[in-house]
Protein backbone atom coordinates (compact mmCIF):
# COMPACT_ATOMS: atom_id res chain seq x y z
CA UNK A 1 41.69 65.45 -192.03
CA UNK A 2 44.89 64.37 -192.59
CA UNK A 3 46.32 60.92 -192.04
CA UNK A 4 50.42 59.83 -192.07
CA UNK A 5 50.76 56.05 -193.73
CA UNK A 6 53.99 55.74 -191.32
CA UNK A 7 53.81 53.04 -188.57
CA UNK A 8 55.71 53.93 -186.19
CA UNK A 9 57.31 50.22 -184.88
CA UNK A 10 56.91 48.44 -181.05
CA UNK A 11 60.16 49.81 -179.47
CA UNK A 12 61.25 47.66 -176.27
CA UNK A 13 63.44 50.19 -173.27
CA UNK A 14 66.86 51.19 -174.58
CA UNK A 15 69.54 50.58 -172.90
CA UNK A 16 70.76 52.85 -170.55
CA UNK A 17 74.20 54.90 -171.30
CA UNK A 18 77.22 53.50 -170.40
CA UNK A 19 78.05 54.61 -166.30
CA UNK A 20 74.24 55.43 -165.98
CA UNK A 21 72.02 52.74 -163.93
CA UNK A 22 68.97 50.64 -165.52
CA UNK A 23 66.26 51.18 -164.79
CA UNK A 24 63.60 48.83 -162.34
CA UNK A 25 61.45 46.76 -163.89
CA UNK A 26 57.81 47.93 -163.80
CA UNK A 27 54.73 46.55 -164.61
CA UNK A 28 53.25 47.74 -168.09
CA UNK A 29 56.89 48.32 -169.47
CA UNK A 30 55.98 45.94 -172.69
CA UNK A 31 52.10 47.21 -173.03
CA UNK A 32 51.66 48.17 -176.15
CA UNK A 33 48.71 50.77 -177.53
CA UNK A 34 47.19 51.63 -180.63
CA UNK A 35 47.91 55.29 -182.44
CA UNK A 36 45.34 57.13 -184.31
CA UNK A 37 47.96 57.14 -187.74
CA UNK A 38 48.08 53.69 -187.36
CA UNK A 39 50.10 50.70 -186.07
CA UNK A 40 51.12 50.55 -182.55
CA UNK A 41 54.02 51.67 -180.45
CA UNK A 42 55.25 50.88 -176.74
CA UNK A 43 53.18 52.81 -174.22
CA UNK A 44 55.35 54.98 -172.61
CA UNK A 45 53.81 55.87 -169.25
CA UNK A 46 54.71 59.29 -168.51
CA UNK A 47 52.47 60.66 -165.71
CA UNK A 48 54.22 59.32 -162.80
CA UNK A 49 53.18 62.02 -160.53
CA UNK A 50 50.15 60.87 -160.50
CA UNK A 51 50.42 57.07 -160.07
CA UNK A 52 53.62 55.41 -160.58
CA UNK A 53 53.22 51.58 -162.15
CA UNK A 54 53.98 49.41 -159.89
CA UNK A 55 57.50 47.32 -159.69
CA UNK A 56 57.64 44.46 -160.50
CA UNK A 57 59.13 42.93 -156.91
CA UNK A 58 56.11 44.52 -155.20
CA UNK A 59 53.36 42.57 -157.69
CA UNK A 60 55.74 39.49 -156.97
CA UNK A 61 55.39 40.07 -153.27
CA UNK A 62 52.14 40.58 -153.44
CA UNK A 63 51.10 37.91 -155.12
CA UNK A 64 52.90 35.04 -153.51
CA UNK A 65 51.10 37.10 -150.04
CA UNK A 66 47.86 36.86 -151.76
CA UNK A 67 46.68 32.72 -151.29
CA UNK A 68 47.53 33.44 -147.43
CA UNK A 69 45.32 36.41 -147.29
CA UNK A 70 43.12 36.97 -143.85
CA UNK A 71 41.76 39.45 -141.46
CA UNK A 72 44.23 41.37 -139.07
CA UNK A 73 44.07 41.40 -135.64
CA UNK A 74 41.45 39.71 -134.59
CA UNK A 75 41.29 36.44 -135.75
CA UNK A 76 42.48 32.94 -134.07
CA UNK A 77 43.34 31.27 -137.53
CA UNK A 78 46.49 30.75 -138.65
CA UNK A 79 45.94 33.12 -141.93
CA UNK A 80 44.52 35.72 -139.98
CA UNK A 81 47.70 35.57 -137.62
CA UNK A 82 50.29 35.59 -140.16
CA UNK A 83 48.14 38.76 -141.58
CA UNK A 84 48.12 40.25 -138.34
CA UNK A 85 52.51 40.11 -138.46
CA UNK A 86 52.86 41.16 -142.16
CA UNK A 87 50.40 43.83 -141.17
CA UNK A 88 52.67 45.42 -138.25
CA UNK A 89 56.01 44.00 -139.57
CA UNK A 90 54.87 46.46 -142.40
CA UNK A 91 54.80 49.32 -139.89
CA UNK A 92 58.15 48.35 -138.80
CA UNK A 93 59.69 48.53 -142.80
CA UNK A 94 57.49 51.77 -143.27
CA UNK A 95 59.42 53.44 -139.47
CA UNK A 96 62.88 52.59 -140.88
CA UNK A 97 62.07 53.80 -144.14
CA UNK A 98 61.24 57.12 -143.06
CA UNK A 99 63.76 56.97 -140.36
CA UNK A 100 61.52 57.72 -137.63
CA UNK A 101 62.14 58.24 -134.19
CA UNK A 102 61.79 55.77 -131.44
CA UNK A 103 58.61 57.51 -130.13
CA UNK A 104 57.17 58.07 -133.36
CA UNK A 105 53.68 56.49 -134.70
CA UNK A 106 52.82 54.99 -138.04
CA UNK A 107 49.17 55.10 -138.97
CA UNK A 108 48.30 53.41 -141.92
CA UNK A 109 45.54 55.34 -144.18
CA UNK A 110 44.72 55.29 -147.84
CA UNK A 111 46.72 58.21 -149.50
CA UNK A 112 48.19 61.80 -148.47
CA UNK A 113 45.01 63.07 -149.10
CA UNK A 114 43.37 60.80 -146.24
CA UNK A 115 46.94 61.46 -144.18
CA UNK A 116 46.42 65.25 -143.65
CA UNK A 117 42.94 65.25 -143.33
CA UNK A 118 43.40 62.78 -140.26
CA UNK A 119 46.09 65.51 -139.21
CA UNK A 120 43.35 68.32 -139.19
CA UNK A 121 41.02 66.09 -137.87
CA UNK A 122 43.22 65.91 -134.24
CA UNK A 123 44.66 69.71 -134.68
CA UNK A 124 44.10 70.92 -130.99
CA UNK A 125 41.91 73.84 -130.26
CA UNK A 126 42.40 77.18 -131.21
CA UNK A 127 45.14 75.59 -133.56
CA UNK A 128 46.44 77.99 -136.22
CA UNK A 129 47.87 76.24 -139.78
CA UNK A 130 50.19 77.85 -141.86
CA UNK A 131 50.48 76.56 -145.80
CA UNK A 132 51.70 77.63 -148.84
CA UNK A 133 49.47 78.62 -151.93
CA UNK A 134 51.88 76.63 -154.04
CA UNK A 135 50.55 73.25 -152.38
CA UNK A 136 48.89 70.58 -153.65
CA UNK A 137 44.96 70.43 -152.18
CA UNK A 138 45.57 67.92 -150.22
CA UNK A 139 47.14 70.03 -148.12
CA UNK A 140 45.73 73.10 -149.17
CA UNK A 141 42.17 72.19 -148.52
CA UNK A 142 41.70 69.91 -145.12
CA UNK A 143 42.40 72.47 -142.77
CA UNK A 144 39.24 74.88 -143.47
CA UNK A 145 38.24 73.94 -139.96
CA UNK A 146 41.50 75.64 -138.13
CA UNK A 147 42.53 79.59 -138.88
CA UNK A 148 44.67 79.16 -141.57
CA UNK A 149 47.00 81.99 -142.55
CA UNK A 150 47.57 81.42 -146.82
CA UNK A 151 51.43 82.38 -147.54
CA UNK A 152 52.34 83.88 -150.96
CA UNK A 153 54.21 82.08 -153.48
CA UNK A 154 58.16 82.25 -152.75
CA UNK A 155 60.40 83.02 -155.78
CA UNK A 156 63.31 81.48 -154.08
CA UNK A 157 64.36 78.66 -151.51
CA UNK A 158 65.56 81.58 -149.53
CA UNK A 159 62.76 83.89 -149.49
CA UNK A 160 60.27 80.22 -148.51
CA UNK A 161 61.98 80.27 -145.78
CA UNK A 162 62.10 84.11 -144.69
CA UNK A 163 58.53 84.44 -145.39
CA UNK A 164 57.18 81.87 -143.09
CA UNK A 165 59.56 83.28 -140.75
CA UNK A 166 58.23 86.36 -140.53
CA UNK A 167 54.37 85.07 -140.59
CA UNK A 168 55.24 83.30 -137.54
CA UNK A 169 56.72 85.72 -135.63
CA UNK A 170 53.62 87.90 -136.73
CA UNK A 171 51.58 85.54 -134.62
CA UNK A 172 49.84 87.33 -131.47
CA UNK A 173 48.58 84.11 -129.71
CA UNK A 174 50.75 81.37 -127.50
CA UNK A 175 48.04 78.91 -129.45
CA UNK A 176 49.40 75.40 -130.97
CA UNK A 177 50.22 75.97 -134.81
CA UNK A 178 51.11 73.75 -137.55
CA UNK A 179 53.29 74.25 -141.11
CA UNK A 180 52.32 72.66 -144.08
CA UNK A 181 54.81 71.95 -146.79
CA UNK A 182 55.55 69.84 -149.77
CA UNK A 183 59.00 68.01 -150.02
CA UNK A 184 58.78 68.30 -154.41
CA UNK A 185 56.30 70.40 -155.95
CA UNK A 186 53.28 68.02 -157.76
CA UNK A 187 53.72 70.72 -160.79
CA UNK A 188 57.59 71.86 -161.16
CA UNK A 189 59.08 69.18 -159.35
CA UNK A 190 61.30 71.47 -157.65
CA UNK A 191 63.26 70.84 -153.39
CA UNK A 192 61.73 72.29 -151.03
CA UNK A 193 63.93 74.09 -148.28
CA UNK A 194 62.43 71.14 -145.96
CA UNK A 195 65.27 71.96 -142.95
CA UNK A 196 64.84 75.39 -142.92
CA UNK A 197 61.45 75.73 -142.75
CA UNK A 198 61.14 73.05 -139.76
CA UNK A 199 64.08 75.00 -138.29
CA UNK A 200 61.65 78.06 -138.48
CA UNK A 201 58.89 76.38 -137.39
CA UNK A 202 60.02 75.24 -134.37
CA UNK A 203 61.97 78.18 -133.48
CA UNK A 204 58.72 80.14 -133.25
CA UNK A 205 56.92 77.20 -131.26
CA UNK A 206 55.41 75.90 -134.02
CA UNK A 207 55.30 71.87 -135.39
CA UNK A 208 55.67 70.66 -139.28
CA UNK A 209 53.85 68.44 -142.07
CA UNK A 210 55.53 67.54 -144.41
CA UNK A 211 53.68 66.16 -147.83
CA UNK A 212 56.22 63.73 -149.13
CA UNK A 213 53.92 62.67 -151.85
CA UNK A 214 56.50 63.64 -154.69
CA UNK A 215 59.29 63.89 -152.34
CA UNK A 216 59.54 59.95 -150.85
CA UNK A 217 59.34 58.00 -154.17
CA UNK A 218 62.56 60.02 -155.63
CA UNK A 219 64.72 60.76 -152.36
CA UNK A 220 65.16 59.53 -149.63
CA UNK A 221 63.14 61.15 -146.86
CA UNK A 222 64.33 61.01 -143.10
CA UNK A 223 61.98 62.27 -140.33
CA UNK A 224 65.53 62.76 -137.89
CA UNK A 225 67.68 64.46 -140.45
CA UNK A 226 64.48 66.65 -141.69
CA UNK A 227 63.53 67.36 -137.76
CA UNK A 228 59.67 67.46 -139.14
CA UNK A 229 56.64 66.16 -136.94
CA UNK A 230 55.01 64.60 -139.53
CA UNK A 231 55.22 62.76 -142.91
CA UNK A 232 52.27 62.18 -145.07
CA UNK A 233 52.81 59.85 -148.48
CA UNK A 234 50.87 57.75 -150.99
CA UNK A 235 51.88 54.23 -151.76
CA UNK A 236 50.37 54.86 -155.33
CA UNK A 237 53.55 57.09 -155.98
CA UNK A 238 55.80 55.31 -154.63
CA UNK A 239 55.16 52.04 -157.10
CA UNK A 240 52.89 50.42 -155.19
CA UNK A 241 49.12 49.51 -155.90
CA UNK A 242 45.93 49.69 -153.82
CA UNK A 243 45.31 52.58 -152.19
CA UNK A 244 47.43 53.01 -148.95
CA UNK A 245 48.95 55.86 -147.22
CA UNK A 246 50.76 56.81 -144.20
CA UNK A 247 50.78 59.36 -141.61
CA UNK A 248 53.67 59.39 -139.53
CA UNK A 249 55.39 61.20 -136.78
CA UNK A 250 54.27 62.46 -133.13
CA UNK A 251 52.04 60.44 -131.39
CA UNK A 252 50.69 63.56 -128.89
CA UNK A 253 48.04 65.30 -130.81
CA UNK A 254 46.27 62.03 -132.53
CA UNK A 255 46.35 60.32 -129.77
CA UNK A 256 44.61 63.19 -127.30
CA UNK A 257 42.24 63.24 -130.93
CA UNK A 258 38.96 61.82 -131.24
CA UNK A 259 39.37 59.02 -133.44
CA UNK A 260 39.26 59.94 -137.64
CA UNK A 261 36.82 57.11 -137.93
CA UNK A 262 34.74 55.37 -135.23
CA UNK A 263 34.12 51.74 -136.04
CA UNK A 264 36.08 48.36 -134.66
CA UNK A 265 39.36 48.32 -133.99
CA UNK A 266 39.32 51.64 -133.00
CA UNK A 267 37.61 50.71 -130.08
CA UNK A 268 38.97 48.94 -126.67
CA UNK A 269 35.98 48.58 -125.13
CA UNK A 270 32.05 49.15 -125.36
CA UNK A 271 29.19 49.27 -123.42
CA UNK A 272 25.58 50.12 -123.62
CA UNK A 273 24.54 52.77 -120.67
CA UNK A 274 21.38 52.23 -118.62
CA UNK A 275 20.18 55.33 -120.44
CA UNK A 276 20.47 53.78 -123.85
CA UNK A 277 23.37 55.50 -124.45
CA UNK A 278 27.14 54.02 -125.48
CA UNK A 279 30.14 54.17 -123.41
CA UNK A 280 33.33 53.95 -125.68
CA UNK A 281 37.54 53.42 -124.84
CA UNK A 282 39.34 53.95 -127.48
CA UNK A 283 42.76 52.52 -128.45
CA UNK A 284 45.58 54.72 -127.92
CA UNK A 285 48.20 53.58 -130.45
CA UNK A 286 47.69 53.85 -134.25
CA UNK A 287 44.75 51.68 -133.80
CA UNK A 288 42.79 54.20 -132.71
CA UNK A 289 42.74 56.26 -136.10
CA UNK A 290 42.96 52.76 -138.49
CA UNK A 291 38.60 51.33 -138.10
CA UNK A 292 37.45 48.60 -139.74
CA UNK A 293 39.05 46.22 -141.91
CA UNK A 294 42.25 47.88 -143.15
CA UNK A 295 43.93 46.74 -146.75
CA UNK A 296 46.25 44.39 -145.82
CA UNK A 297 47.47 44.13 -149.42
CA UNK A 298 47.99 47.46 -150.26
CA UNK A 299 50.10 47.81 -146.71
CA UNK A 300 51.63 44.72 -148.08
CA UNK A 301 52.29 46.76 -151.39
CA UNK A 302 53.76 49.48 -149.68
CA UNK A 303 56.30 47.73 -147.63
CA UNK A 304 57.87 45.84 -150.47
CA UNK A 305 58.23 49.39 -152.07
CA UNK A 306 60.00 50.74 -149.45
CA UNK A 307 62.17 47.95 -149.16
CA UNK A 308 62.92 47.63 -153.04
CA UNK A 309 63.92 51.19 -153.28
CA UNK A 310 66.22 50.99 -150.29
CA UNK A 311 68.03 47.93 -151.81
CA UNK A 312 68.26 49.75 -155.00
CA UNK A 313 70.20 52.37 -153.24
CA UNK A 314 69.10 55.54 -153.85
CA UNK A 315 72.43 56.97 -154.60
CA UNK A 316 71.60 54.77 -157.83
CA UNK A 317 68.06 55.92 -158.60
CA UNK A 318 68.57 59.82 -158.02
CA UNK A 319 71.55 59.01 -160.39
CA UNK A 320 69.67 57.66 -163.06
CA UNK A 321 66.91 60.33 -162.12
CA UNK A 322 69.36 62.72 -163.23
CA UNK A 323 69.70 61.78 -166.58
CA UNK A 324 66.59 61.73 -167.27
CA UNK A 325 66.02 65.43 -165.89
CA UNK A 326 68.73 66.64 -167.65
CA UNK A 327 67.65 65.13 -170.86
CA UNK A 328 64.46 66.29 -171.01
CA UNK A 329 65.40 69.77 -170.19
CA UNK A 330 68.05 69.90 -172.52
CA UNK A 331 65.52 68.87 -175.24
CA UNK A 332 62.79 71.36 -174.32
CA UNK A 333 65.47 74.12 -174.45
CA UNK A 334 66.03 73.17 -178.02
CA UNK A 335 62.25 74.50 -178.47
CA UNK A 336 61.87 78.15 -178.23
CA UNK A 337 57.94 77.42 -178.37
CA UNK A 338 57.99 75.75 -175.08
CA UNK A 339 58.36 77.54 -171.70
CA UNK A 340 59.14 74.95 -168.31
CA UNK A 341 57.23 76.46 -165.41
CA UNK A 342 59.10 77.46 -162.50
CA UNK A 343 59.61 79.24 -158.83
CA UNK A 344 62.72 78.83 -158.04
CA UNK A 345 64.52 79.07 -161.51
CA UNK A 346 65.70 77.21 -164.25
CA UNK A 347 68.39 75.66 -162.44
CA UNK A 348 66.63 74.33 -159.23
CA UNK A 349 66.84 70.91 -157.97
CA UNK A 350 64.46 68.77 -158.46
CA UNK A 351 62.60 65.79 -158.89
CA UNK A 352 61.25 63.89 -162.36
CA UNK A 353 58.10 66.11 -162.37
CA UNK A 354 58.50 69.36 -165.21
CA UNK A 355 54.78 71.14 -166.10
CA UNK A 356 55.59 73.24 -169.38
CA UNK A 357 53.11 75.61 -171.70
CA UNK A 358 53.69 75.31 -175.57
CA UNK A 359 52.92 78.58 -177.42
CA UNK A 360 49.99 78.19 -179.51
CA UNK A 361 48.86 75.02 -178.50
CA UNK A 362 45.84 74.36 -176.14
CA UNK A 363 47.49 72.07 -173.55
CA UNK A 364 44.89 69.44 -173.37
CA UNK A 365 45.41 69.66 -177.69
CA UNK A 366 48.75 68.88 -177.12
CA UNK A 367 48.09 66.29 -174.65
CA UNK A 368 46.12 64.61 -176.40
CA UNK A 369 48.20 64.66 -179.84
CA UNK A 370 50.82 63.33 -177.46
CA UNK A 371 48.67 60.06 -176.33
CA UNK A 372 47.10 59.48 -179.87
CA UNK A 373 49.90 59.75 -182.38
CA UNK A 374 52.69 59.01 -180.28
CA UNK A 375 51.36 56.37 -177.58
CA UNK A 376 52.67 58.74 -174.52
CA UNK A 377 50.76 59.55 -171.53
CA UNK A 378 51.39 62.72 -169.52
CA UNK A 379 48.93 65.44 -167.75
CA UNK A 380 47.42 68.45 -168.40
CA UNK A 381 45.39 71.01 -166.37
CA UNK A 382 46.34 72.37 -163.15
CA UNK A 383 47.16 69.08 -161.38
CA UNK A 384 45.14 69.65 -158.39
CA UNK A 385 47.34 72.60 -157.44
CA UNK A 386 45.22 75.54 -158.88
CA UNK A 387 46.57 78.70 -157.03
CA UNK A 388 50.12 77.73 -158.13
CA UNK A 389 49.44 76.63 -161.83
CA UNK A 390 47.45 79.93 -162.21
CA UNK A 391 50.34 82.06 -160.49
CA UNK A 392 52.67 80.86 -163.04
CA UNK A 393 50.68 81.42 -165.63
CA UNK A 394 49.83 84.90 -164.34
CA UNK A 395 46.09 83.86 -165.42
CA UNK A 396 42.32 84.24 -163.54
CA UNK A 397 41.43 80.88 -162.00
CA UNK A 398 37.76 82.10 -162.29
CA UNK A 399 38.60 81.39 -166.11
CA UNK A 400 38.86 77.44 -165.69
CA UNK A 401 35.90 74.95 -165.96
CA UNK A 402 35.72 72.08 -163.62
CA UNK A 403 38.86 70.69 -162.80
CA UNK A 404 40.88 72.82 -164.32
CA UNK A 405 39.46 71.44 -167.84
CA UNK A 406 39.82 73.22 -170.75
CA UNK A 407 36.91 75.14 -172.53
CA UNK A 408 39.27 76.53 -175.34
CA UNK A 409 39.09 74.54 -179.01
CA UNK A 410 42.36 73.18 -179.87
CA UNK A 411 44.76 76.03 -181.48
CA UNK A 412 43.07 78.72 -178.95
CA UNK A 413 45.79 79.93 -176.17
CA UNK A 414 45.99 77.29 -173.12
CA UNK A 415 44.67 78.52 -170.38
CA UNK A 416 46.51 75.03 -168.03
CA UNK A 417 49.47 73.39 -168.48
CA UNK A 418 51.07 70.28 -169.48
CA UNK A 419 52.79 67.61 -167.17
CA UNK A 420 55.30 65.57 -168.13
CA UNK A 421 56.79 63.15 -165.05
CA UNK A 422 58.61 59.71 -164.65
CA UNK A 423 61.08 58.23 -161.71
CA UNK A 424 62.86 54.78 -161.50
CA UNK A 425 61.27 52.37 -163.99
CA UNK A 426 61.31 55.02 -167.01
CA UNK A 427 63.78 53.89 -169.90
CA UNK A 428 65.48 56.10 -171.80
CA UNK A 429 63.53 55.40 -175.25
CA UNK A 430 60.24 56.93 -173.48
CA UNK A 431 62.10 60.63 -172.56
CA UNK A 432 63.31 60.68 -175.80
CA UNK A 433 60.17 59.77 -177.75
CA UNK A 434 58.37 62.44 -175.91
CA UNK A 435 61.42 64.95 -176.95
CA UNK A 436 61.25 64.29 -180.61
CA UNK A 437 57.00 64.05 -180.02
CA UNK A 438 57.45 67.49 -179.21
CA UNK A 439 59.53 68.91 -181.44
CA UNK A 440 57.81 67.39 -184.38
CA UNK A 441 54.64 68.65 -182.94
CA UNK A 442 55.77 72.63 -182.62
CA UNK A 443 57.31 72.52 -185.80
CA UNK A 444 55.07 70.36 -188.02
CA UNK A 445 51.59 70.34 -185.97
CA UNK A 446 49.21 67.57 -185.05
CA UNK A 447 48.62 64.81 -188.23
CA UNK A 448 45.25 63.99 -186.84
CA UNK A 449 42.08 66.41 -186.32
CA UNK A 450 40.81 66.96 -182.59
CA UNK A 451 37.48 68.31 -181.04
CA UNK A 452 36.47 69.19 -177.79
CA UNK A 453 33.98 66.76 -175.52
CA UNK A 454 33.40 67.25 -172.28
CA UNK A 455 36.01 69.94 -171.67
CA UNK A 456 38.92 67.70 -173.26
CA UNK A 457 40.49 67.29 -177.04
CA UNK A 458 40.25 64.02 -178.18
CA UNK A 459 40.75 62.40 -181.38
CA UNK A 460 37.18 63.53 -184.05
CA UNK A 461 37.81 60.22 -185.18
């Protein structure tokens, strides 16, 4: 084993170029961690489609909420009132966000995941659901109840667009049907052809989901100038703690739905029958899908998000965005080792998200040399988006252990890929640490030795 005597320094956010905005201020953005070659160095938290840390303003908001804290709706106190108005003023800031229309609904859930399967949950009968293989499994997997027709992988914006066209107008049945679509793909980062495909959609009778996961916490997302049904999102994304979601669009189908979960506050009204059974009316607003005791705080959390990036202007934060894309591609293209995964091409839009393979490497190796010697976090595997990882890497799915893990030993040909992804509170020091990471990593190799426990590399030592 060999160890490096060099300590790499604590490096605080460089300043960003002259004409390019700052960046927010996040949580963790001083945290520093420990490398394996000693010293420590200025995590630089690079996994931001995952979780985003949160901004600062939202833990500020949150925590001058928290000594008021109570239980919505139902309670006389005065804490429990002014929980009750941050509660729904928060479905007001989330509406306007998302620039919904007048009629539109806001159900609060707790992620995108929980979003669409409420969404498949009220599909009506005999509903058919159209989705992409490229998508992410939360919406990939929740409609196993419906008849879903699986669509191919599109090579182009163009041909996204054409091919759901033509599966629609394949349809034989006057039966309700549903498109499912990402706004930013969870592995390449790449636009979606959003418009177009709701044009298609609806031309052929049909309504549209849109998973704004990716999409909402790097552009802004309007449910008017998109003309989509729905919009599904995570506040975890979109730098805001606690586990909340939304769901929101048409009111219609959820509201002819059983509700997701029964429980109070769902319920209007119950009664015991004189044959021992239960007689139930259910609310008819959002209500009616949001049981039990919903988080407050992480509603809270959202909110001040949503605000935040709005004041920030997002002319401003897909400018910064920018830079950082471009610098991180220009500095992969520098290493003819490395190969960025992509559908729609090499010049695509996109978002902060880029998945890459490095030839030679294992990518969970890689990964891990990344964390340990460098103090950068990014992803690897097949980011909960199996079917399109494997596509691009033209490999057999059947060949992955759980999760996507890793069975190869480090050095052995990758059989996943590697995620690197960051959005409004990255500074410039962290893209270009994990630049020169990588470089120094394809041309010089890992300083530390690796092994493989429970289907991951980690440091032997």
């Amino acid at each position: 084993m060999s160890v490096t005597t060099a300590t790499p320094a604590a490096t605080s956010p460089a300043a960003a170029p002259a004409g390019v905005p700052a960046p927010l201020p996040v949580l963790g953005r001083d945290v520093t961690v420990p490398l394996v070659t000693g010293g420590e160095v200025t995590y630089a938290a690079l996994d931001y489609a995952a979780s985003a840390p949160a901004l600062q303003r939202v833990w500020d908001d949150v925590a001058a909420y928290a000594p008021y804290y109570g239980s919505v709706h139902r309670g006389a106190g005065y804490l429990s009132q002014l929980s009750t108005d941050l509660f729904e003023n928060a479905r007001l800031t989330v509406a306007e966000f998302l620039d919904c229309r007048a009629e539109d609904q806001v159900v609060f859930t707790r992620s995108t995941t929980d979003s669409l399967n409420l969404l498949a949950a009220a599909l009506p009968a005999g509903c058919e659901v159209f989705v992409f293989e490229t998508e992410h499994h939360a919406a990939l997997l929740p409609w196993r109840g419906a008849r879903v027709t699986f669509l191919d992988a599109p090579r182009t914006p163009y041909e996204a667009v054409d091919t759901l066209e033509r599966a629609l107008a394949a349809r034989d049945t006057d039966a309700p049907a549903l498109v499912c679509v990402t706004g930013a793909s969870n592995v390449t980062g790449e636009l979606w052809p959003v418009r177009g495909l709701a044009a298609a959609a609806h031309a052929h009778g049909a309504r549209i989901v849109l998973d704004a996961a990716q999409l909402a916490p790097h552009h802004p997302v309007s449910v008017q100038d998109l003309d989509v049904d729905w919009v599904a999102f995570s506040g975890h994304k979109l730098y805001a703690p606690f586990g909340s979601g939304v769901l929101a669009g048409r009111a219609d189908w959820l509201t002819a739905a059983e509700p997701y979960l029964a429980g109070g506050g769902a319920s209007r009204r119950v009664a015991r029958r004189a044959d021992g059974g239960v007689d139930v009316e259910w609310h008819e607003g959002a209500a009616r899908h949001e049981a039990g005791s919903p988080n407050v705080i992480g509603v809270h959390a959202l909110a001040s998000a949503c605000k935040a990036l709005t004041e920030a202007g997002w002319d401003t934060l897909v400018t910064r965005e920018n830079h950082l894309i471009d610098r991180v591609r220009a500095g992969l293209a520098d290493v003819p080792e490395v190969r960025v995964l992509s559908l729609f091409g090499e010049d695509a839009p996109r978002v902060g998200v880029l998945s890459f393979v490095v030839e030679g490497w294992n990518s969970s190796h890689f990964a891990a040399a990344l964390s340990a010697e460098y103090g950068i976090g990014v992803r690897d595997g097949l980011f909960c988006a199996h079917p399109l990882v494997r596509t691009l890497l033209g490999g057999d799915p059947e060949s992955q252990g759980e999760c996507g893990a890793p069975e190869a030993a480090p050095g052995e040909k990758s059989l996943n890929a590697i995620r690197v992804s960051f959005g409004a509170g990255t500074p410039d020091e962290h893209v270009d640490r994990f630049v020169r990471a990588v470089r120094e990593l394809v041309s010089e190799g890992a300083k530390w030795e690796y092994r493989t426990r429970d289907g991951r590399c980690v440091p032997a030592v």
